[in-house]
N, C-alpha and C. Protein backbone atom coordinates (compact mmCIF):
# COMPACT_ATOMS: atom_id res chain seq x y z
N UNK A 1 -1.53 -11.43 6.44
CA UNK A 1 -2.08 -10.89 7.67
C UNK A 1 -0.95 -10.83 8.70
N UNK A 2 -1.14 -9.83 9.56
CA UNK A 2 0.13 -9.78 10.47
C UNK A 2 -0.51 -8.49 11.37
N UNK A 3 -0.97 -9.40 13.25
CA UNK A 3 -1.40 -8.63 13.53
C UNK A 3 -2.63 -8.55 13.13
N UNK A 4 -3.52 -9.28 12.79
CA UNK A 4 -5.10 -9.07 12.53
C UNK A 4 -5.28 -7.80 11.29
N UNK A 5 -4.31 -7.47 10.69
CA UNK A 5 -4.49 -6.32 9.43
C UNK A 5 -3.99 -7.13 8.37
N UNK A 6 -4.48 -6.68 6.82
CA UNK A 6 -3.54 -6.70 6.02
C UNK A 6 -2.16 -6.42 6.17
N UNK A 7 -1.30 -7.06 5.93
CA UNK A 7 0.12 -6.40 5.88
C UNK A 7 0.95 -6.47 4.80
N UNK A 8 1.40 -5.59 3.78
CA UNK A 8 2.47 -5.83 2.86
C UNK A 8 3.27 -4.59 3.00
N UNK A 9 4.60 -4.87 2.64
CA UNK A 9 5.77 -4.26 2.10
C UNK A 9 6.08 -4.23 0.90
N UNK A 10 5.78 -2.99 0.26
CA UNK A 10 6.72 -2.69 -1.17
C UNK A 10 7.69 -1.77 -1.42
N UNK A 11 8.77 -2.74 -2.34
CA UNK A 11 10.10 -1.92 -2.56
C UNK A 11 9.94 -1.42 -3.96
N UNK A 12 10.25 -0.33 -3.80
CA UNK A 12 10.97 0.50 -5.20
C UNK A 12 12.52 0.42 -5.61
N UNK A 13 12.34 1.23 -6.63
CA UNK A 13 14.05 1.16 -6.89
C UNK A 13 14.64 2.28 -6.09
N UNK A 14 13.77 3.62 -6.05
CA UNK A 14 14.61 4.56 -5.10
C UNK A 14 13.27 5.63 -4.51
N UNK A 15 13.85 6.54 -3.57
CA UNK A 15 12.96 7.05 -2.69
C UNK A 15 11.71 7.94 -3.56
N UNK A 16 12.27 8.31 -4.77
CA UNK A 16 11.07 8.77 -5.29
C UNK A 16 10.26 8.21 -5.92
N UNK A 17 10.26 6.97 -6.41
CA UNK A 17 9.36 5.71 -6.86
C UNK A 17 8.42 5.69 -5.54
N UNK A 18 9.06 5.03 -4.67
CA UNK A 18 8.44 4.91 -3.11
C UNK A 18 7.41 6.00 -2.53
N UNK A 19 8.12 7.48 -2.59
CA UNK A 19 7.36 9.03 -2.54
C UNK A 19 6.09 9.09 -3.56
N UNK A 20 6.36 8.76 -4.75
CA UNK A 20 5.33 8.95 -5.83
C UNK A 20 3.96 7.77 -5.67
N UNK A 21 4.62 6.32 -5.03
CA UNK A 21 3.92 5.26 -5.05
C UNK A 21 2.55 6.02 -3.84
N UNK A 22 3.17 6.41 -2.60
CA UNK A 22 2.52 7.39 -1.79
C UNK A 22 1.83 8.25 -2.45
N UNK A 23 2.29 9.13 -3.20
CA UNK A 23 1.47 10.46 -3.14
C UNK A 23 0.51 9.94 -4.50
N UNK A 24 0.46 9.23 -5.26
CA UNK A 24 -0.72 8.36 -6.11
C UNK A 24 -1.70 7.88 -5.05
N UNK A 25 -1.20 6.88 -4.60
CA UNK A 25 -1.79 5.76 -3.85
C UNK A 25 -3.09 6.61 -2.84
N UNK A 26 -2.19 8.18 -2.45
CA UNK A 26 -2.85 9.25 -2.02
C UNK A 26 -4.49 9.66 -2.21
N UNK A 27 -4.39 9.53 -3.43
CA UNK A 27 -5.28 10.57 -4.27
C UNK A 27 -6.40 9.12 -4.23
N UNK A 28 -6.42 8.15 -4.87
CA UNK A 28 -7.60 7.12 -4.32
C UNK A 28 -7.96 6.96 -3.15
N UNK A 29 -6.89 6.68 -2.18
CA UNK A 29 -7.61 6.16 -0.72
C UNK A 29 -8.25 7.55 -0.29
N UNK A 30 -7.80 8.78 -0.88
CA UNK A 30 -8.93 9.78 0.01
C UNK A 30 -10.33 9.53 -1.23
N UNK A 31 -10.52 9.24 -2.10
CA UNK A 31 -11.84 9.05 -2.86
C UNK A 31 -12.46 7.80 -2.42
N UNK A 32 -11.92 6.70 -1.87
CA UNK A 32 -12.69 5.41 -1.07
C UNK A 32 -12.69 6.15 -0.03
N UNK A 33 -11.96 6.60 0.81
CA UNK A 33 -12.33 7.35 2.57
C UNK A 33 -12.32 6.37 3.34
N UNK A 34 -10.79 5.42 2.78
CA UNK A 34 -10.62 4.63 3.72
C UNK A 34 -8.89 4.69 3.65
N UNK A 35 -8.47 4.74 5.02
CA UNK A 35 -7.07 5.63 4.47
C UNK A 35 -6.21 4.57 5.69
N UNK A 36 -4.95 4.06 5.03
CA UNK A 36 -4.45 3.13 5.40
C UNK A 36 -3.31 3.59 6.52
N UNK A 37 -2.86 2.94 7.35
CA UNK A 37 -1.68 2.46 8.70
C UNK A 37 -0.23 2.24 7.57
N UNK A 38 0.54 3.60 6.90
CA UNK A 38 1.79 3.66 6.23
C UNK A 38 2.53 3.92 6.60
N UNK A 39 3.92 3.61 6.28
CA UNK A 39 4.68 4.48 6.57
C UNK A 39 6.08 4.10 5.53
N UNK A 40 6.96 5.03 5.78
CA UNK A 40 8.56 4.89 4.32
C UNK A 40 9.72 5.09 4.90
N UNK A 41 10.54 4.23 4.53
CA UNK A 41 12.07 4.41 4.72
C UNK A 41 12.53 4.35 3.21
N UNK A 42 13.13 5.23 2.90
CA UNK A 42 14.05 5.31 1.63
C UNK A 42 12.84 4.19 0.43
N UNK A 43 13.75 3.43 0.32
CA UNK A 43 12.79 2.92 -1.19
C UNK A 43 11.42 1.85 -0.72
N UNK A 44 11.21 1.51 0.95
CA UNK A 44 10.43 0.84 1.08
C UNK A 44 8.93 1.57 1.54
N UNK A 45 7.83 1.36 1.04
CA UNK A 45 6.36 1.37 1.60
C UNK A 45 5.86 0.49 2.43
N UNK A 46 5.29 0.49 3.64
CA UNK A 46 5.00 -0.42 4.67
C UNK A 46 3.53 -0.10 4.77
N UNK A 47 2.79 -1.08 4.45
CA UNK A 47 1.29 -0.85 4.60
C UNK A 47 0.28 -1.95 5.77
N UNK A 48 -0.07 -1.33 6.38
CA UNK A 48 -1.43 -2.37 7.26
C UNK A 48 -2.66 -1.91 6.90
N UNK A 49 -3.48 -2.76 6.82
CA UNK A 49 -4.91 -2.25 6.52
C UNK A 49 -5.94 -2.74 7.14
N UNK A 50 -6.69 -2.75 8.20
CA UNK A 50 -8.13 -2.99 9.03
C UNK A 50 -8.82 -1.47 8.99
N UNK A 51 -10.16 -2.32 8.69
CA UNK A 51 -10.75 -1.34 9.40
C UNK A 51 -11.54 -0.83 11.02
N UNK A 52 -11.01 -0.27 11.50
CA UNK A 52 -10.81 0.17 13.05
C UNK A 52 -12.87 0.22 13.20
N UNK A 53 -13.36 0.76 12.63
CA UNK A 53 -14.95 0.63 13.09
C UNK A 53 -15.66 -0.91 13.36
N UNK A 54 -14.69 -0.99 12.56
CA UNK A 54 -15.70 -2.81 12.07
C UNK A 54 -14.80 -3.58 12.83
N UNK A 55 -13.66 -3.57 13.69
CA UNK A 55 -12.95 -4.00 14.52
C UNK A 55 -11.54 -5.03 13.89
N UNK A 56 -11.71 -4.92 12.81
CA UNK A 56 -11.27 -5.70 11.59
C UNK A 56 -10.64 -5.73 10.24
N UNK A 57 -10.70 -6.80 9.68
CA UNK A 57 -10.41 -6.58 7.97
C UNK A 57 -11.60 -6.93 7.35
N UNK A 58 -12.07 -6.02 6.70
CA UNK A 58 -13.03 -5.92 5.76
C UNK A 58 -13.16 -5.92 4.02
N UNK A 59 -13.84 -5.94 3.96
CA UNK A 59 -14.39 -5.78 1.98
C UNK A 59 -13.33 -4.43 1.77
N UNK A 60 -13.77 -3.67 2.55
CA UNK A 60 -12.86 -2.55 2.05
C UNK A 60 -11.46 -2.25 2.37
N UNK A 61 -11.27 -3.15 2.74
CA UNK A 61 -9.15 -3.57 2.88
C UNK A 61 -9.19 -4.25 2.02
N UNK A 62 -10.04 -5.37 1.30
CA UNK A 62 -8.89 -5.97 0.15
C UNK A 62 -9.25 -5.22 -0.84
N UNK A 63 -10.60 -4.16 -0.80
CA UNK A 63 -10.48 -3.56 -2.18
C UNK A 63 -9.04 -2.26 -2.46
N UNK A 64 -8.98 -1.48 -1.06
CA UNK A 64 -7.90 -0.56 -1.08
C UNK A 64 -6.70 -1.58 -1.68
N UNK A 65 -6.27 -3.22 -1.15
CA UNK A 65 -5.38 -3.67 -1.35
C UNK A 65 -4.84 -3.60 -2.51
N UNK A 66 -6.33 -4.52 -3.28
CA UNK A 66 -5.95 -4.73 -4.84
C UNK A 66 -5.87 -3.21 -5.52
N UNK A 67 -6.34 -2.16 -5.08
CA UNK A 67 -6.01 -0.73 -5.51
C UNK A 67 -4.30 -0.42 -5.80
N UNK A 68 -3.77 -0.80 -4.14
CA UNK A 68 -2.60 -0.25 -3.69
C UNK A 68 -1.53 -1.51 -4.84
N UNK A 69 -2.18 -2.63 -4.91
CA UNK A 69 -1.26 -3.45 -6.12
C UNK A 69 -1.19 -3.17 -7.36
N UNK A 70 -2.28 -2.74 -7.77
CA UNK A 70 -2.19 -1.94 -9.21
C UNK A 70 -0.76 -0.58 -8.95
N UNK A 71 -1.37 0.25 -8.20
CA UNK A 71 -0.37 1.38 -8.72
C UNK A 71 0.83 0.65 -7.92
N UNK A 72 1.36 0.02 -7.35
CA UNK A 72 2.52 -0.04 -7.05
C UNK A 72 3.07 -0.83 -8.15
N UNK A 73 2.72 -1.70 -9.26
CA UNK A 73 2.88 -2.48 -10.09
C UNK A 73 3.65 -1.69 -10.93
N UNK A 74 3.26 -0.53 -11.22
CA UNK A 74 3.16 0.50 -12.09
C UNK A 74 4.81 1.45 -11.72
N UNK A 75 4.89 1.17 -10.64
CA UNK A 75 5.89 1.90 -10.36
C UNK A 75 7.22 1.23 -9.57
N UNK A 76 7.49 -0.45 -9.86
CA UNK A 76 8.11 -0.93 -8.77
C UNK A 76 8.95 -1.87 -10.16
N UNK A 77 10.08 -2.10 -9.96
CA UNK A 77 11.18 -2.20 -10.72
C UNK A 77 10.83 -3.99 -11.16
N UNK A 78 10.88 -4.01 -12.56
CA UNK A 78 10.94 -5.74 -12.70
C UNK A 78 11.71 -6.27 -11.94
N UNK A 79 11.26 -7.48 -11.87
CA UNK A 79 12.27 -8.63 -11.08
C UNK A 79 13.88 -9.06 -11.98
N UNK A 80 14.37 -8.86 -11.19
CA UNK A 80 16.19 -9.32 -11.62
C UNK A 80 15.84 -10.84 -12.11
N UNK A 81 16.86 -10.91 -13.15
CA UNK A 81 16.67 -12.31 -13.89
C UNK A 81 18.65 -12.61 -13.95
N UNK A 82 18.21 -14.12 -13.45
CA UNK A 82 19.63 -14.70 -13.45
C UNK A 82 19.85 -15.41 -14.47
């Protein structure tokens, strides 16, 4: 939480991982019709999520959440191993 919203940051490996993570991530939040506070610099996605009617975070921010963790899973580079 940060700011009374959900808040996470996800990195990709490069801007079109990041672009694609968007334009997926796209196509669900307009079928829930609950459409999230984003935005991108190069390989990072910046997400907040309340919902503004309900004054708050709701059922339907952690469901977009766990949505937005699936496909970013899908598209975000394993972890470096030392």
């Amino acid at each position: 939480m940060l700011g009374g919203k959900l808040h996470r940051e996800y990195r990709f490996p490069d801007f079109i991982h990041a672009f694609g993570f968007m334009a997926t991530a796209a196509i669900a939040v307009e079928a829930m019709g609950h459409h999230p506070e984003w935005s991108n610099v190069w390989n990072r996605v910046t997400v907040d999520l309340t919902t503004h009617d309900a004054g708050g975070v709701t059922a339907k921010d952690f469901k977009l959440a766990e949505t937005l963790e699936s496909l970013a899973s899908k598209l975000q580079s394993p972890p470096e191993r030392g």
